[in-house]
Protein backbone atom coordinates (compact mmCIF):
# COMPACT_ATOMS: atom_id res chain seq x y z
CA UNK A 1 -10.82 -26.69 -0.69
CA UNK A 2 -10.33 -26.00 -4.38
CA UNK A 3 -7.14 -26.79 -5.96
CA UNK A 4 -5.30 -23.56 -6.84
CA UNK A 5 -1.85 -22.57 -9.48
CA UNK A 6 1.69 -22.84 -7.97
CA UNK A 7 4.69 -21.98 -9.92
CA UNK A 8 6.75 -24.91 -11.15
CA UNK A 9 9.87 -23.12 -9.66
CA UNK A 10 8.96 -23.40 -6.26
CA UNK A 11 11.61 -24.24 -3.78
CA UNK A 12 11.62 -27.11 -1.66
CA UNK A 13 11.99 -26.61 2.24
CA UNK A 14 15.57 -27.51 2.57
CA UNK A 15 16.57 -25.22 -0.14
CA UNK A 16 14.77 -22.11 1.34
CA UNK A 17 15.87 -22.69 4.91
CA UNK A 18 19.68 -21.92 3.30
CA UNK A 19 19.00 -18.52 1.34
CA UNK A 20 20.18 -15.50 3.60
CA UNK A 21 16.95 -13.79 5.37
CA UNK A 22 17.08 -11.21 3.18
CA UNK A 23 16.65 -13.43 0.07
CA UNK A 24 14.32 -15.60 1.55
CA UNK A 25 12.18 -12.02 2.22
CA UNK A 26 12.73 -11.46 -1.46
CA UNK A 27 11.97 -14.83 -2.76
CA UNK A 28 8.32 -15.23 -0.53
CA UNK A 29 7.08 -11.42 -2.15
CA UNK A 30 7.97 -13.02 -5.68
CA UNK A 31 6.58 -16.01 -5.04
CA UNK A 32 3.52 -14.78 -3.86
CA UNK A 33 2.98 -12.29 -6.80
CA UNK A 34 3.33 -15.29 -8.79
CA UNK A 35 1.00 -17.56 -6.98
CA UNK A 36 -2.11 -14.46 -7.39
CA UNK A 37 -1.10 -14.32 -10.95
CA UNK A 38 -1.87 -17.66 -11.26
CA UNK A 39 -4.82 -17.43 -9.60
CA UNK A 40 -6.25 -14.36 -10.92
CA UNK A 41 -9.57 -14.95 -9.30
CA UNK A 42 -8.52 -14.18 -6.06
CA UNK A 43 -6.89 -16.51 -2.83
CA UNK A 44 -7.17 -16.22 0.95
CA UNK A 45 -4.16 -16.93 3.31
CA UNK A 46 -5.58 -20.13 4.40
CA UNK A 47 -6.10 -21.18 0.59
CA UNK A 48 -2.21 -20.08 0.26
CA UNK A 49 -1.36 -21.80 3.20
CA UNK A 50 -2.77 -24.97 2.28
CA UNK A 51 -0.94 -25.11 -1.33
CA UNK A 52 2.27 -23.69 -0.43
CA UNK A 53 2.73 -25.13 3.08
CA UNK A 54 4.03 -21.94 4.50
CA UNK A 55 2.97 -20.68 7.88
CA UNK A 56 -0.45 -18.30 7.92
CA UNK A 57 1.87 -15.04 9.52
CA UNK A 58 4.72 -15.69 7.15
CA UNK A 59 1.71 -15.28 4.49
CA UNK A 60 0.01 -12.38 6.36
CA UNK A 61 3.30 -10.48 6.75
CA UNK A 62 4.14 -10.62 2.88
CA UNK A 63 1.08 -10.14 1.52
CA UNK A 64 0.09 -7.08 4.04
CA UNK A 65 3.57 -5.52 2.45
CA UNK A 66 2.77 -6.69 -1.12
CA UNK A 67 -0.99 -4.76 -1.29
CA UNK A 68 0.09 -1.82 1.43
CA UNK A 69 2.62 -0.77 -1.52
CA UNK A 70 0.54 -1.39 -4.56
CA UNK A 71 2.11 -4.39 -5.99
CA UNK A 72 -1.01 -6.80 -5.36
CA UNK A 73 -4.71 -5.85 -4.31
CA UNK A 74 -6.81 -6.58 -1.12
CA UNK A 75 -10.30 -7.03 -0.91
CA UNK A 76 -12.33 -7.66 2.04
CA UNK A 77 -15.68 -9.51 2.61
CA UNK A 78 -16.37 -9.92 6.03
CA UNK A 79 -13.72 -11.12 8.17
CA UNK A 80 -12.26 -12.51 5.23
CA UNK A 81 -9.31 -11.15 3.08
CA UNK A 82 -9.05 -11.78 -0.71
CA UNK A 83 -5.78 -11.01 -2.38
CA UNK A 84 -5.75 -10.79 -6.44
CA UNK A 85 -2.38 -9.84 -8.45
CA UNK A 86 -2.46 -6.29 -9.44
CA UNK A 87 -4.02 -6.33 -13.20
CA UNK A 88 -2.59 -5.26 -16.18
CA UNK A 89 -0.31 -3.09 -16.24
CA UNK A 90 1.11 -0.31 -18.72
CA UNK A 91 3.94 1.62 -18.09
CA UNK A 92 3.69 5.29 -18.09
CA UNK A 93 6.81 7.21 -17.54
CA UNK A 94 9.99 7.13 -14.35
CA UNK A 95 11.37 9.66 -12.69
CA UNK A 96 14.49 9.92 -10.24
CA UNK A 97 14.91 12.34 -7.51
CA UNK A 98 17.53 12.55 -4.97
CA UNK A 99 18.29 8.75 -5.67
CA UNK A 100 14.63 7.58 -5.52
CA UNK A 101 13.30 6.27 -8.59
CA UNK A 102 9.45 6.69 -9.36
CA UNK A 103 7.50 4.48 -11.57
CA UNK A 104 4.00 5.67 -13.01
CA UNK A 105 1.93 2.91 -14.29
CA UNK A 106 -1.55 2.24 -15.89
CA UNK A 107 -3.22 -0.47 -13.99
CA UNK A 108 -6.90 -2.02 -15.17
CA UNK A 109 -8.41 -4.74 -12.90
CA UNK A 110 -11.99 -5.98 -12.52
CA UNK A 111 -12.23 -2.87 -10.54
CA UNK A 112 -11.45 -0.49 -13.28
CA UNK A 113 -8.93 1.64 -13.98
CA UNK A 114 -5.83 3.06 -11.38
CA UNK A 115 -2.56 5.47 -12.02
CA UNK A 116 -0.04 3.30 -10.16
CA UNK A 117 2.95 5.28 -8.45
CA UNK A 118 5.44 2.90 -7.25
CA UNK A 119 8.76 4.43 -5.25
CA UNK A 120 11.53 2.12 -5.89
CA UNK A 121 14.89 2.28 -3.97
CA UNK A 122 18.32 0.14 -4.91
CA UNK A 123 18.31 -3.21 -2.72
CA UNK A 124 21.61 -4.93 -2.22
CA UNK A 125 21.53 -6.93 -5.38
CA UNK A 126 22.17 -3.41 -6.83
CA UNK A 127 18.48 -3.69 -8.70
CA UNK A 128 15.44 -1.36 -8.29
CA UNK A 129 12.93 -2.99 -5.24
CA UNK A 130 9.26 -1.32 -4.14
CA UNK A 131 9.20 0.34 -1.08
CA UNK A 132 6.15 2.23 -1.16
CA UNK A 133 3.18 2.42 -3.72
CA UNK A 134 -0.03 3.54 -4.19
CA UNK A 135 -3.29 3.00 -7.01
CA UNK A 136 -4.83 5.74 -7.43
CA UNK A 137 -8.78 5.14 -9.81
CA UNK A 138 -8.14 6.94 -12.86
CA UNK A 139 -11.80 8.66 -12.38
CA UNK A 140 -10.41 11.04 -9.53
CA UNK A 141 -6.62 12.22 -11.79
CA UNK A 142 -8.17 15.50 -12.88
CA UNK A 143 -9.29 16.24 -9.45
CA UNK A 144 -6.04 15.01 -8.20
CA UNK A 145 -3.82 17.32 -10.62
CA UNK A 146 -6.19 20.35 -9.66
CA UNK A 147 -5.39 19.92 -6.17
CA UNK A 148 -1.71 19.65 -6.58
CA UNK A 149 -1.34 22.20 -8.92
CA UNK A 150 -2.46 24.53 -5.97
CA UNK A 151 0.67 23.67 -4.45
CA UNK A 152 2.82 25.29 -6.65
């Protein structure tokens, strides 16, 4: 199996079994953001698994939450699952509504071009975390702001 990127700030076993649940939650998305940026061509679980020595579901779990709100991408071939980090990303513009902030982004990957909309609520650390996102390709925006413009 090829040899893929970790980050040098990886934790060791002991110290990760201490941090509360809901950091170790925290510190696995992070990590594995990092470890696709890294690896920009694209990793399976087992390829993750393998490097980092963390169980295949603990793996599944995050990186299932990590694509289904935007903040990495999912490709499949097969019965095989590629992740990739997101792409590069410019900021657009935020907006807060009823204590929900909303973060628009730019996004380009090596599948083109996406309006990001990330909704971000306060986590306990008092700082802005992802709970739901969506890429939308750039191609389909006019449509898009046609159709919601109907709504008003």
């Amino acid at each position: 199996m090829a040899q893929i990127n970790l980050p040098k700030e990886l934790l060791q076993k002991e110290a990760f079994k201490t941090l509360p649940a809901k950091e170790k939650e925290e510190y696995l998305s992070n990590l594995l953001r990092k470890v696709l940026e890294l690896n920009p061509e694209g990793l399976t679980i087992s390829q993750i698994k393998e490097a980092a020595g963390l169980t295949y579901s603990t793996i599944w779990h995050h990186l299932e939450v990590l694509s289904c709100t935007a903040q990495i991408y999912k490709a499949s071939h097969g019965n095989v699952d590629v992740f990739y980090p997101v792409g590069k990303s410019s900021h657009l513009n935020d907006y807060d509504h009823a204590g929900i902030h909303y973060s628009i982004s730019m996004v380009e990957n090596t599948k083109g071009k996406f309006i990001c909309i990330h909704e971000q609520k306060e986590n306990r650390q008092g700082q802005h975390a992802v709970s739901r996102g969506v890429m939308i390709p750039i191609n389909l925006t006019d449509d898009l702001a046609k159709a919601l413009s109907k709504l008003k």
